[in-house]
PDB file of N, CA and C in Angstrom:
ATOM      1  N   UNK A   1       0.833  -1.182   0.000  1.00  0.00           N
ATOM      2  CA  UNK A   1       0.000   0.000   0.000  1.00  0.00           C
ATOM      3  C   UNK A   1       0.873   1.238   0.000  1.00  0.00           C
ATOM      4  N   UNK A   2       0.701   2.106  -0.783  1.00  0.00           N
ATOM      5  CA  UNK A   2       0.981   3.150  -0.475  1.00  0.00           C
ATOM      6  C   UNK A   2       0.970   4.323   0.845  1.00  0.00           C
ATOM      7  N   UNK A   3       1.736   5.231   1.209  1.00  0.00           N
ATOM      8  CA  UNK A   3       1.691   5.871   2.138  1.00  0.00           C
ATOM      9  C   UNK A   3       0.776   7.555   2.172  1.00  0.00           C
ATOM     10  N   UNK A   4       0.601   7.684   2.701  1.00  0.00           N
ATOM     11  CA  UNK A   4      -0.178   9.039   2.778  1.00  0.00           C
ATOM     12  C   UNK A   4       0.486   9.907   4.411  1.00  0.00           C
ATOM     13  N   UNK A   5       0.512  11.444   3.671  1.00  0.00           N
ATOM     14  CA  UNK A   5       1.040  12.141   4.598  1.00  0.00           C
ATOM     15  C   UNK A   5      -0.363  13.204   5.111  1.00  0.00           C
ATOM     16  N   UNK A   6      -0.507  13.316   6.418  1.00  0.00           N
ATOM     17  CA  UNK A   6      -1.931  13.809   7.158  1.00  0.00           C
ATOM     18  C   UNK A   6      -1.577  15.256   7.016  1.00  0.00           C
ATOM     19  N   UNK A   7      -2.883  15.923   7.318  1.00  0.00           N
ATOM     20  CA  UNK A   7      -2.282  17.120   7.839  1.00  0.00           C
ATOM     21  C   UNK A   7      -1.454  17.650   8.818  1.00  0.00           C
ATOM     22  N   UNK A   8      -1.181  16.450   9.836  1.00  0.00           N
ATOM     23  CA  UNK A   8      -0.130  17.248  11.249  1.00  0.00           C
ATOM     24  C   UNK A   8       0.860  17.372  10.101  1.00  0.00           C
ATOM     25  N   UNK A   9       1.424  17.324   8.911  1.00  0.00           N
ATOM     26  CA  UNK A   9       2.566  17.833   8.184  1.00  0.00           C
ATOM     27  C   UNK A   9       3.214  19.115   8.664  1.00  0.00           C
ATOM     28  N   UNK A  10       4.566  19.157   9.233  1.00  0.00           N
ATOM     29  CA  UNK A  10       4.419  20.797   9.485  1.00  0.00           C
ATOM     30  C   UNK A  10       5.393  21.286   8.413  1.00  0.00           C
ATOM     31  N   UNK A  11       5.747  20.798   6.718  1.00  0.00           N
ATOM     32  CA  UNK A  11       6.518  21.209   6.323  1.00  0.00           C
ATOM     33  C   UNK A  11       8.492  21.323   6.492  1.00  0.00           C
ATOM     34  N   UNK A  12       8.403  20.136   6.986  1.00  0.00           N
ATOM     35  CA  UNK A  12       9.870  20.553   7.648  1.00  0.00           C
ATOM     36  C   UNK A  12      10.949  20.211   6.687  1.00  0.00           C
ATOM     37  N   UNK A  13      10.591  19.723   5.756  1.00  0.00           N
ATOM     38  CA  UNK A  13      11.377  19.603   4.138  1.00  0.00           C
ATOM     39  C   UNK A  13      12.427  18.108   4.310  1.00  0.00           C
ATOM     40  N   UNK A  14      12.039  17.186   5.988  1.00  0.00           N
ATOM     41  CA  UNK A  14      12.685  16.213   5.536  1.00  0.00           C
ATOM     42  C   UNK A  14      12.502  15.116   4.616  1.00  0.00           C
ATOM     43  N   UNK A  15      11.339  14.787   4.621  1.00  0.00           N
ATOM     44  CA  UNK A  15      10.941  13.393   3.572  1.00  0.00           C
ATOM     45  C   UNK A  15      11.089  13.582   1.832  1.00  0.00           C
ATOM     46  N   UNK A  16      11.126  14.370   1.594  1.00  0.00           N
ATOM     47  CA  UNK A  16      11.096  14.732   0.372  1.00  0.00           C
ATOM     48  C   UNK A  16      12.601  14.191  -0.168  1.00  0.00           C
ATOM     49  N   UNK A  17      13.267  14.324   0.259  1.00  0.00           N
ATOM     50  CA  UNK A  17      14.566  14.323  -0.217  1.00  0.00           C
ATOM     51  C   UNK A  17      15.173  12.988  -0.040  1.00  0.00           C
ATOM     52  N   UNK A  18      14.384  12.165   1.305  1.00  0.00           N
ATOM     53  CA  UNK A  18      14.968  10.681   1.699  1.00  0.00           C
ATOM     54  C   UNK A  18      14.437   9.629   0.506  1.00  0.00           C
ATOM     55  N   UNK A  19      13.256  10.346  -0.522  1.00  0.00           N
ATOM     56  CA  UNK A  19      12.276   9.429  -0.929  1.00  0.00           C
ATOM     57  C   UNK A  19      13.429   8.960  -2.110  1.00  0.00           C
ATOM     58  N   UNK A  20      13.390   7.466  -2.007  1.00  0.00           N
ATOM     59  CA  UNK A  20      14.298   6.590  -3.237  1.00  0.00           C
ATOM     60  C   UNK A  20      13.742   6.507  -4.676  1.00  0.00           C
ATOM     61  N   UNK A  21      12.621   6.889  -4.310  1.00  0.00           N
ATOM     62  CA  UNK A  21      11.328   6.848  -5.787  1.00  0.00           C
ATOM     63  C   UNK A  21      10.859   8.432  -6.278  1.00  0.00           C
ATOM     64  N   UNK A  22      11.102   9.127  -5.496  1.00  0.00           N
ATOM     65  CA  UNK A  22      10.724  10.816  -5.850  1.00  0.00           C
ATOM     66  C   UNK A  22       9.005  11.083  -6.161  1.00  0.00           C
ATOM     67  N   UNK A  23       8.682  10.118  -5.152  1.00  0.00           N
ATOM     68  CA  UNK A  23       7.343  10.368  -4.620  1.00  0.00           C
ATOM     69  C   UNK A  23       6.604  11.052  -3.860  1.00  0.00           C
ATOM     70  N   UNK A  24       7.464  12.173  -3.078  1.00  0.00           N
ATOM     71  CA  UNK A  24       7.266  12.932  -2.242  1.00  0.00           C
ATOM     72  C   UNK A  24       7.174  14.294  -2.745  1.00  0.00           C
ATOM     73  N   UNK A  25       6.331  15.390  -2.797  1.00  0.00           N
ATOM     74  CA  UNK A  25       6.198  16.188  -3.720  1.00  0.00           C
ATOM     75  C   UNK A  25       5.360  17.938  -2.776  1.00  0.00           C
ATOM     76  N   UNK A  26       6.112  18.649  -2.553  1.00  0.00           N
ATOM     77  CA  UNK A  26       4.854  20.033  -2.055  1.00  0.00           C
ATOM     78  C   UNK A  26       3.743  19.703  -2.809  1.00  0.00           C
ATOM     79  N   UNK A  27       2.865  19.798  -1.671  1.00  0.00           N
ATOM     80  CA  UNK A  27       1.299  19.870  -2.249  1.00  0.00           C
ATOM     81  C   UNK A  27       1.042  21.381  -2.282  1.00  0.00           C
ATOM     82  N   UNK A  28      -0.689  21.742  -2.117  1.00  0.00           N
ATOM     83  CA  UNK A  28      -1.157  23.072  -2.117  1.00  0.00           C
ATOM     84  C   UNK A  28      -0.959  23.436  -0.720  1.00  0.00           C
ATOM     85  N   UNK A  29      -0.499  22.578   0.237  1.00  0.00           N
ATOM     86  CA  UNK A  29      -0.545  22.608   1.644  1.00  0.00           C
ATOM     87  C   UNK A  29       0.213  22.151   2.585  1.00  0.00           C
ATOM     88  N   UNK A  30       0.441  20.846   2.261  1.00  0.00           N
ATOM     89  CA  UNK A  30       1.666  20.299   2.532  1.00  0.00           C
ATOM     90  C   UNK A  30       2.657  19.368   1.571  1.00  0.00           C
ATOM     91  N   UNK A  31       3.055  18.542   2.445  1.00  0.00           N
ATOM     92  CA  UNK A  31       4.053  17.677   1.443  1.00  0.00           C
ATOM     93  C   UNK A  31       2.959  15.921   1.158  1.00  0.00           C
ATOM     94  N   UNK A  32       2.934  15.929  -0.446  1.00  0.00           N
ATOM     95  CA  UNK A  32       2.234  14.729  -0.854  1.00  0.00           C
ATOM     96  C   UNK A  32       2.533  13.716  -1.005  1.00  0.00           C
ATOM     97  N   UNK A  33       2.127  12.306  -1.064  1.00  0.00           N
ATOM     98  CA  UNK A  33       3.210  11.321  -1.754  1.00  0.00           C
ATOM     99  C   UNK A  33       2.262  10.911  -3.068  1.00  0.00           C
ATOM    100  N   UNK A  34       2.780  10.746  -4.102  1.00  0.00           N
ATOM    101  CA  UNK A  34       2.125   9.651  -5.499  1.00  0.00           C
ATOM    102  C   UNK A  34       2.109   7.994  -5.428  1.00  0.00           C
ATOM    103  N   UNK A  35       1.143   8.103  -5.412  1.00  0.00           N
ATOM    104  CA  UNK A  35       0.626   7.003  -4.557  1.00  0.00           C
ATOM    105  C   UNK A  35       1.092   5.626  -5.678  1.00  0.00           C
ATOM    106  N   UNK A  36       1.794   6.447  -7.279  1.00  0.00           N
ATOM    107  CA  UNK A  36       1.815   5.412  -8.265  1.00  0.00           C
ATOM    108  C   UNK A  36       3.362   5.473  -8.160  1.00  0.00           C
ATOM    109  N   UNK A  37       4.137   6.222  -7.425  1.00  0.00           N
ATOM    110  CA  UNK A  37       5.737   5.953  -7.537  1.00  0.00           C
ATOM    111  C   UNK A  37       5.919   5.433  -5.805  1.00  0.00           C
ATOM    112  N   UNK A  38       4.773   5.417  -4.799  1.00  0.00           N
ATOM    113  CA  UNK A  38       5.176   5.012  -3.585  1.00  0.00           C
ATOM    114  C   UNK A  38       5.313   3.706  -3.611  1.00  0.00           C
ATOM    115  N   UNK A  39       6.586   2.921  -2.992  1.00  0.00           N
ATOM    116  CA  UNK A  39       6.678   1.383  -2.819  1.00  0.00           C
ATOM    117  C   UNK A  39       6.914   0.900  -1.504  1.00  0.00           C
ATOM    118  N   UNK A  40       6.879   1.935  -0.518  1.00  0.00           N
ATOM    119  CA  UNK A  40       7.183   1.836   1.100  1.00  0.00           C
ATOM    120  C   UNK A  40       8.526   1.521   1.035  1.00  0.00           C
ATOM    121  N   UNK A  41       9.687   2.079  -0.274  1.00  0.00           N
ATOM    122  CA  UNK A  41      10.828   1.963   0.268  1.00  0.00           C
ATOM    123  C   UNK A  41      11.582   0.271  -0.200  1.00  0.00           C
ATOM    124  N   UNK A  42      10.381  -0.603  -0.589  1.00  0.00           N
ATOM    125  CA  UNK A  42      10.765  -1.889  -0.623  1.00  0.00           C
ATOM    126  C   UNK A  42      11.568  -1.834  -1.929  1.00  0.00           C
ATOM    127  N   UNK A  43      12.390  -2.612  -1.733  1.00  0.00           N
ATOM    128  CA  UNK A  43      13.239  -2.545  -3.259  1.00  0.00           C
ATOM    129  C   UNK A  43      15.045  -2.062  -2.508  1.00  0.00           C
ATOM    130  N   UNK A  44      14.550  -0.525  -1.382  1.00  0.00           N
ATOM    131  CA  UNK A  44      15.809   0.172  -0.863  1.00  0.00           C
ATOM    132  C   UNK A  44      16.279  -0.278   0.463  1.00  0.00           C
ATOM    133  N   UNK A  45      15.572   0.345   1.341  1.00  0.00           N
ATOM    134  CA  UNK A  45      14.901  -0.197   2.642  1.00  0.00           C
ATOM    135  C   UNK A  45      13.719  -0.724   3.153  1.00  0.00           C
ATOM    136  N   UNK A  46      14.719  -1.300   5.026  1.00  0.00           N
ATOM    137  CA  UNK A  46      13.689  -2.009   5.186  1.00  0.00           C
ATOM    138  C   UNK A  46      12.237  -1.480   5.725  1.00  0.00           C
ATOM    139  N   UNK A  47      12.690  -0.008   5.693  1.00  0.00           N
ATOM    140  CA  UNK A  47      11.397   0.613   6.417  1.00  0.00           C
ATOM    141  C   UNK A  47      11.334   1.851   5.648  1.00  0.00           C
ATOM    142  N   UNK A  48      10.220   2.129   5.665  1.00  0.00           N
ATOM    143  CA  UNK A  48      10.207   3.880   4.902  1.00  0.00           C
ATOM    144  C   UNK A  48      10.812   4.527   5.321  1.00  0.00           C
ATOM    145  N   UNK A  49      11.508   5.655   4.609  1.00  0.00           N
ATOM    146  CA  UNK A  49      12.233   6.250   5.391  1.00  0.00           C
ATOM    147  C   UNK A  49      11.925   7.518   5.463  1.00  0.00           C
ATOM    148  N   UNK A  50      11.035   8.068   4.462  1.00  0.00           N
ATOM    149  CA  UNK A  50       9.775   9.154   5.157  1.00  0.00           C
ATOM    150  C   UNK A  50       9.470   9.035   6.318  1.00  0.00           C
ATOM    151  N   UNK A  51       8.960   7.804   6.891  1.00  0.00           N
ATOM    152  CA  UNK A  51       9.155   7.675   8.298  1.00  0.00           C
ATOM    153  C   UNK A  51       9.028   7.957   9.174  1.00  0.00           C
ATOM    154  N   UNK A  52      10.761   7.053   8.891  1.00  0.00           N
ATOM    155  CA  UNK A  52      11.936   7.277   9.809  1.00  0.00           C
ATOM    156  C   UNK A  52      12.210   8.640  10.264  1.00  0.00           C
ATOM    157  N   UNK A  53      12.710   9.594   8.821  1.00  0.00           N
ATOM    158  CA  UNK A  53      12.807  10.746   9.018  1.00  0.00           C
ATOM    159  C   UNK A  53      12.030  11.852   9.809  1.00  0.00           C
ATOM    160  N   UNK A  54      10.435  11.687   9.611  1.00  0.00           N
ATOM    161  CA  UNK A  54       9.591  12.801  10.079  1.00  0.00           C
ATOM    162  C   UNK A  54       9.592  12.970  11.579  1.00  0.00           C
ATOM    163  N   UNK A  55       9.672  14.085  11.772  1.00  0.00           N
ATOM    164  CA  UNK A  55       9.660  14.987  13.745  1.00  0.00           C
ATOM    165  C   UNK A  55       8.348  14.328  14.057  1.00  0.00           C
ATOM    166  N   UNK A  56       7.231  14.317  13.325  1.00  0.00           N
ATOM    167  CA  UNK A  56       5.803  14.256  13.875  1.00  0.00           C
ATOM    168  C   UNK A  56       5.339  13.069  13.801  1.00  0.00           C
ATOM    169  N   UNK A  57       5.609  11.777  14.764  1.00  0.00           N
ATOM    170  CA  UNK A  57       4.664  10.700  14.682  1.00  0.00           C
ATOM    171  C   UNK A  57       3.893  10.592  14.642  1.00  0.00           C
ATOM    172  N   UNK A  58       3.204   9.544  13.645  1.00  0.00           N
ATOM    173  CA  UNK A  58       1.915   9.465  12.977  1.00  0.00           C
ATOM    174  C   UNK A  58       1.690  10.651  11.721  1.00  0.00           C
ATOM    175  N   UNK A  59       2.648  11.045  11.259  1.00  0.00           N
ATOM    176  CA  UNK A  59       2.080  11.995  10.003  1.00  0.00           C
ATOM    177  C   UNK A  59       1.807  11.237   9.173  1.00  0.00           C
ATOM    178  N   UNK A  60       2.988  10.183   8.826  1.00  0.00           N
ATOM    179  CA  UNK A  60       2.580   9.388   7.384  1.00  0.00           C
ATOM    180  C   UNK A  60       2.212   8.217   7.897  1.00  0.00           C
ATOM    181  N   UNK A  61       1.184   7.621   7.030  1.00  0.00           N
ATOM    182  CA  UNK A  61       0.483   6.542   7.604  1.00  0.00           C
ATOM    183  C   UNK A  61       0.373   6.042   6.174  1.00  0.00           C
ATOM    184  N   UNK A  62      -0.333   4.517   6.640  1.00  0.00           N
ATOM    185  CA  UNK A  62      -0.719   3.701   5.430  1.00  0.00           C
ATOM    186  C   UNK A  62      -2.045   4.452   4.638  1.00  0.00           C
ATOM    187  N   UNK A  63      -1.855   4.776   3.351  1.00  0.00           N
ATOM    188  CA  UNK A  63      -3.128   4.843   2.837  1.00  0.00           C
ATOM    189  C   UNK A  63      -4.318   4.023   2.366  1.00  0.00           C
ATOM    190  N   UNK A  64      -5.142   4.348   3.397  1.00  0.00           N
ATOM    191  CA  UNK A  64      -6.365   3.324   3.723  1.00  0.00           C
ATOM    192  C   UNK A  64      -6.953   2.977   1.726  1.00  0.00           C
ATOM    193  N   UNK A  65      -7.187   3.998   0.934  1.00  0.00           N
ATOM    194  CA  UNK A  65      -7.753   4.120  -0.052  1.00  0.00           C
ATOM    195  C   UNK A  65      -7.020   3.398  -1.123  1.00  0.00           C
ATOM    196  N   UNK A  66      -5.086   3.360  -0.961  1.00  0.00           N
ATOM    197  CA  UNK A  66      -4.544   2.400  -2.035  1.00  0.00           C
ATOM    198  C   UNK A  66      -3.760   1.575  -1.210  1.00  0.00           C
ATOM    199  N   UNK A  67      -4.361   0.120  -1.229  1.00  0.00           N
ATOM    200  CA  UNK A  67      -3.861  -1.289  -0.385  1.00  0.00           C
ATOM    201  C   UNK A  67      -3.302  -2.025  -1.968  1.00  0.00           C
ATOM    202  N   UNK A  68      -1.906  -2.157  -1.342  1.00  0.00           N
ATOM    203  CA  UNK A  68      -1.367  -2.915  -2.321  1.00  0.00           C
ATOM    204  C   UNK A  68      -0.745  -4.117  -1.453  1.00  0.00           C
ATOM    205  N   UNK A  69      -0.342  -5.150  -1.667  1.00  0.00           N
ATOM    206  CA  UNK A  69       0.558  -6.326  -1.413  1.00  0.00           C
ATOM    207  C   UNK A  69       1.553  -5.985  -1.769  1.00  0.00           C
ATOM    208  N   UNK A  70       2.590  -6.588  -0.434  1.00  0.00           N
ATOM    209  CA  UNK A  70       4.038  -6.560  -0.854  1.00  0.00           C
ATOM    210  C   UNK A  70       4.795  -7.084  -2.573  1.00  0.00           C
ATOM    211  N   UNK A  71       3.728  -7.817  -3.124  1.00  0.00           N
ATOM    212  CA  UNK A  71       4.199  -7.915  -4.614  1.00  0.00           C
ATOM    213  C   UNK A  71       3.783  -7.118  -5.316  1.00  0.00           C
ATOM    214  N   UNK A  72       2.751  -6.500  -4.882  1.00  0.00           N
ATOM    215  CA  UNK A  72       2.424  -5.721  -6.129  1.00  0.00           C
ATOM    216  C   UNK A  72       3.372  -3.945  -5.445  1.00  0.00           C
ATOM    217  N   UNK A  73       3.846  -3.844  -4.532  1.00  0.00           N
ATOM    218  CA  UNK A  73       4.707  -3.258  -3.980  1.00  0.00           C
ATOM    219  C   UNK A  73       6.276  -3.077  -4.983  1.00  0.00           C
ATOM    220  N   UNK A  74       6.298  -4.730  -4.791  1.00  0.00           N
ATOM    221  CA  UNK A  74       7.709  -5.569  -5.552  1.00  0.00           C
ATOM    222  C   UNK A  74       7.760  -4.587  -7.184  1.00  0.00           C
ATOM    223  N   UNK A  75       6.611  -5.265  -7.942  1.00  0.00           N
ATOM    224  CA  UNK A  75       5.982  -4.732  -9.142  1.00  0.00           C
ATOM    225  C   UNK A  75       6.664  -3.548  -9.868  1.00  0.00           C
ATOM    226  N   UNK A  76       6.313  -2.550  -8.484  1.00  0.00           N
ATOM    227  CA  UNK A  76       6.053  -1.168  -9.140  1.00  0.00           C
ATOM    228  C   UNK A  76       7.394  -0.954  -8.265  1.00  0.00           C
ATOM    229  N   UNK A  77       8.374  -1.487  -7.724  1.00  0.00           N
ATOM    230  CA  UNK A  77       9.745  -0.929  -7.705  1.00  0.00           C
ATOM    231  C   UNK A  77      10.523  -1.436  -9.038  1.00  0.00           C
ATOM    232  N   UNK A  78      10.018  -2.883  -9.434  1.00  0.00           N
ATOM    233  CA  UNK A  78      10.832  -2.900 -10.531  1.00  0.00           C
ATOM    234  C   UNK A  78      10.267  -2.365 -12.141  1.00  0.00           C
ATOM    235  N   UNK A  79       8.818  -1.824 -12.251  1.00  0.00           N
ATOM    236  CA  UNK A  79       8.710  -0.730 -12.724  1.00  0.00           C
ATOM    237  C   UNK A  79       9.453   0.442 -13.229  1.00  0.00           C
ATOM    238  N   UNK A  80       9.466   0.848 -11.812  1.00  0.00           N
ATOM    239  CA  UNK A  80      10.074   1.983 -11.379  1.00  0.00           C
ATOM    240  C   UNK A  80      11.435   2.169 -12.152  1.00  0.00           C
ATOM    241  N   UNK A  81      12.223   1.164 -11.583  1.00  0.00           N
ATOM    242  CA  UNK A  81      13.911   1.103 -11.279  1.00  0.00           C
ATOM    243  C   UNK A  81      14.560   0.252 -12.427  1.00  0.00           C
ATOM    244  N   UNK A  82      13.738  -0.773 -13.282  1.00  0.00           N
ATOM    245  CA  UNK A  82      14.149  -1.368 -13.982  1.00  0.00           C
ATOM    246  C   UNK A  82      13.614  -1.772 -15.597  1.00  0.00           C
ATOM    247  N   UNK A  83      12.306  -0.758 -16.150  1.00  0.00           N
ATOM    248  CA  UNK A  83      11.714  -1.202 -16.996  1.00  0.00           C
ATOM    249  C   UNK A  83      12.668  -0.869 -17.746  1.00  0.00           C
ATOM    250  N   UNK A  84      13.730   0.092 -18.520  1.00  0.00           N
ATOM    251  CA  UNK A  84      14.455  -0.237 -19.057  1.00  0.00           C
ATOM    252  C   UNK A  84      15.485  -1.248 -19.646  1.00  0.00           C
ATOM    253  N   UNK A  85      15.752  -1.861 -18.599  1.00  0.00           N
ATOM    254  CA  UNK A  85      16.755  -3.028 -18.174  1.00  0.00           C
ATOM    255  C   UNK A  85      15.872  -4.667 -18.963  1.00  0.00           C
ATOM    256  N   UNK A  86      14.298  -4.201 -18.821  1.00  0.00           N
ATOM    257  CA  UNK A  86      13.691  -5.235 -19.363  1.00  0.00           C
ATOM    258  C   UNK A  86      13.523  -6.114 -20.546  1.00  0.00           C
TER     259      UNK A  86
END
């Protein structure tokens, strides 16, 4: 599943930059993730590292609305990282 960032966002410009997929993006408000380049990191690490990184526990959470399986997770890192290579 993809991740989603809440409103406690307070902007603090760390996740954006940790993201291995460049899924992390300023919204109109806060910071967003694309829910079609998010892979929770699988592929890099073992844990998101949006995270890891953020001051505010509980900002980013699982997004209830896109549930994916760790393969279809798998999928869209090697998508991502390797359709060339294919």
């Amino acid at each position: 599943m993809s991740l989603l960032i809440t409103k406690r966002c307070i902007n603090c410009d760390m996740c954006e930059p940790e993201c291995p997929n460049q899924a992390i993006s300023m919204g109109e408000v806060f910071y967003q993730i694309d829910t079609d380049r998010c892979t929770q990191c699988i592929g890099h690490y073992e844990t998101p590292t949006c995270q890891q990184v953020c001051p505010i526990a509980g900002t980013i959470i699982s997004d209830p609305l896109h549930q994916e399986s760790e393969e279809q997770l798998w999928d869209k890192f090697v998508q991502l990282h390797h359709a060339d290579k294919i």
